[in-house]
Protein backbone atom coordinates (compact mmCIF):
# COMPACT_ATOMS: atom_id res chain seq x y z
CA UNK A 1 -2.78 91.87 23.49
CA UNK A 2 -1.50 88.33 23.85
CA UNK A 3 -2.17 85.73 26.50
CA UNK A 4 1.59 86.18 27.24
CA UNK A 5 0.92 89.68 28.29
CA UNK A 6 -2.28 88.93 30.10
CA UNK A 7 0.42 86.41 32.39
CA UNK A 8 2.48 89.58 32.69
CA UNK A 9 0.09 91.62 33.76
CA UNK A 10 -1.25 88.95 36.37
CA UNK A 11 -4.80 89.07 34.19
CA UNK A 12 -4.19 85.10 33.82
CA UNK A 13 -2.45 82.90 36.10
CA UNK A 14 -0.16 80.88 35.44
CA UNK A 15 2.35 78.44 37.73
CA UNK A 16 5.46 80.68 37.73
CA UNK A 17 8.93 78.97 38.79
CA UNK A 18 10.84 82.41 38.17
CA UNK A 19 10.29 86.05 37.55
CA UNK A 20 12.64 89.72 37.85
CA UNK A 21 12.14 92.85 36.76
CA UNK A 22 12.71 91.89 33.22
CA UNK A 23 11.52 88.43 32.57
CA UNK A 24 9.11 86.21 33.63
CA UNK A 25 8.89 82.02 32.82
CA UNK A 26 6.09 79.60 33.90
CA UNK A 27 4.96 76.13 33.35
CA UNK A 28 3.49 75.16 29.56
CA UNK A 29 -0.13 73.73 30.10
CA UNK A 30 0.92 71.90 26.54
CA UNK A 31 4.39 69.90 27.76
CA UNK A 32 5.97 67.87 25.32
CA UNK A 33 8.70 67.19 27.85
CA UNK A 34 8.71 65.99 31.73
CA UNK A 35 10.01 69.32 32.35
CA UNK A 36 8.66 72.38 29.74
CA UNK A 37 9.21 76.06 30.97
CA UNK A 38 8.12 78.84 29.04
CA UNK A 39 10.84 81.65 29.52
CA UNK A 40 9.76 85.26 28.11
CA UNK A 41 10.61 88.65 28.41
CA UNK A 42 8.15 91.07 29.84
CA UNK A 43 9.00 93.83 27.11
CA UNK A 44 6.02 92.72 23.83
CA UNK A 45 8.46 91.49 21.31
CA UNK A 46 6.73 89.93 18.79
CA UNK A 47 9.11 87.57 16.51
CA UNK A 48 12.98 87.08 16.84
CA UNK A 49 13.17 89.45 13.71
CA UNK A 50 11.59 92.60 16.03
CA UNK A 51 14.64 92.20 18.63
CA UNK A 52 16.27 95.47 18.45
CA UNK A 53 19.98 95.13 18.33
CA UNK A 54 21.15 98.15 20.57
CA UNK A 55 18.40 98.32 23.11
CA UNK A 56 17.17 93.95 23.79
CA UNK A 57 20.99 92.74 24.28
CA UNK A 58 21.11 92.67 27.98
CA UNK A 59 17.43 91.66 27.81
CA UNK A 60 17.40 88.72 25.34
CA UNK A 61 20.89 87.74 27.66
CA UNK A 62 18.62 87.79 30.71
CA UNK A 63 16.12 85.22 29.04
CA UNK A 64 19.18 82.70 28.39
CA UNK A 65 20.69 83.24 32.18
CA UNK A 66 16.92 82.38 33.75
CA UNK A 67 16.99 79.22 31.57
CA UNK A 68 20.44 78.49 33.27
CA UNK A 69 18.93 79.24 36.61
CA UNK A 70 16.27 77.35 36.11
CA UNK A 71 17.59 74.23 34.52
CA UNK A 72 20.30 74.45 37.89
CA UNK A 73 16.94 74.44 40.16
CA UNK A 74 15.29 71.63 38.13
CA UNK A 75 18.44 69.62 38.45
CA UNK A 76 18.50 68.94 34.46
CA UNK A 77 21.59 71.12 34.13
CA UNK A 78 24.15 68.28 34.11
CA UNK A 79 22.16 65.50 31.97
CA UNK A 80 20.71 68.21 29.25
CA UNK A 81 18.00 70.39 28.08
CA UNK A 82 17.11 72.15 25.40
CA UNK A 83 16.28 76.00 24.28
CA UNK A 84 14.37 76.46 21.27
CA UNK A 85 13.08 80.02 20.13
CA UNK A 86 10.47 79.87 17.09
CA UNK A 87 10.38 82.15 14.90
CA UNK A 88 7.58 82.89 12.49
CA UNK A 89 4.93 80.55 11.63
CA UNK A 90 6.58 78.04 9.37
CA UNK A 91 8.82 77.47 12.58
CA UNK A 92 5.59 76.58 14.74
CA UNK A 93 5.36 80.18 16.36
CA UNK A 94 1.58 80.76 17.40
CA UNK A 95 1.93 83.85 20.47
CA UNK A 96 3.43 86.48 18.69
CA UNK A 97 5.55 87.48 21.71
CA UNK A 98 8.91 85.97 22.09
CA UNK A 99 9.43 82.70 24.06
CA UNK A 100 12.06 80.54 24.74
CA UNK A 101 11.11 76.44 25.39
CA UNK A 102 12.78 75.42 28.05
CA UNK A 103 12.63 71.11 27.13
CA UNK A 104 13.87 68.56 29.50
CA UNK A 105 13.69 65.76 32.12
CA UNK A 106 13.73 63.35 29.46
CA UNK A 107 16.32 62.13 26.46
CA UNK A 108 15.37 64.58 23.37
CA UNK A 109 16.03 63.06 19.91
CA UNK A 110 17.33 65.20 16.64
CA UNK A 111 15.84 66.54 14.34
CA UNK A 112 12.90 67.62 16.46
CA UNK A 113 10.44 67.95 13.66
């Protein structure tokens, strides 16, 4: 079980700014970024390669339409954020259940690392 299912299941708390019946995103105790959400579905998916193709689509789309939401309610829509999804641990991936960064509140430079 991962500490991303122990949120889910309300085991750990964390500061939540959005949750449905689908998907759940709270605060990163680690920001890098003024702003740093942590957006993740509430189905265990473990890497970006386990998505199933038929069954995660509307899933995986609601992940992308919380980040919207949220970056609308953070006001960091207009100026810019960014989504990153890791993948593996060469890519920095270290909770083996899918998460999207949500980064902003601050200029982000290219390439990130």
């Amino acid at each position: 079980m991962t500490i991303f299912k122990k949120i889910i299941d309300k085991e750990i708390s964390a500061d939540i700014v959005f949750e449905n019946e689908h998907v759940l995103a709270f605060k990163d105790l680690n920001p890098i970024a003024p702003h740093h959400i942590l957006i993740i579905p509430k189905k265990e998916i473990a890497t970006v390669n386990d998505i199933d193709e038929e069954n995660d689509k509307v899933l995986i789309g609601e992940m992308f339409i919380a980040a919207k939401n949220i970056a609308r309610k953070l006001e960091i829509n207009e100026k810019g954020y960014r989504l990153v999804l890791n993948c593996n641990e060469d890519a920095g991936q270290t909770v083996f259940h899918i998460h999207m960064h949500l980064l902003g509140g601050r200029k982000l430079s290219w390439p990130p690392g």
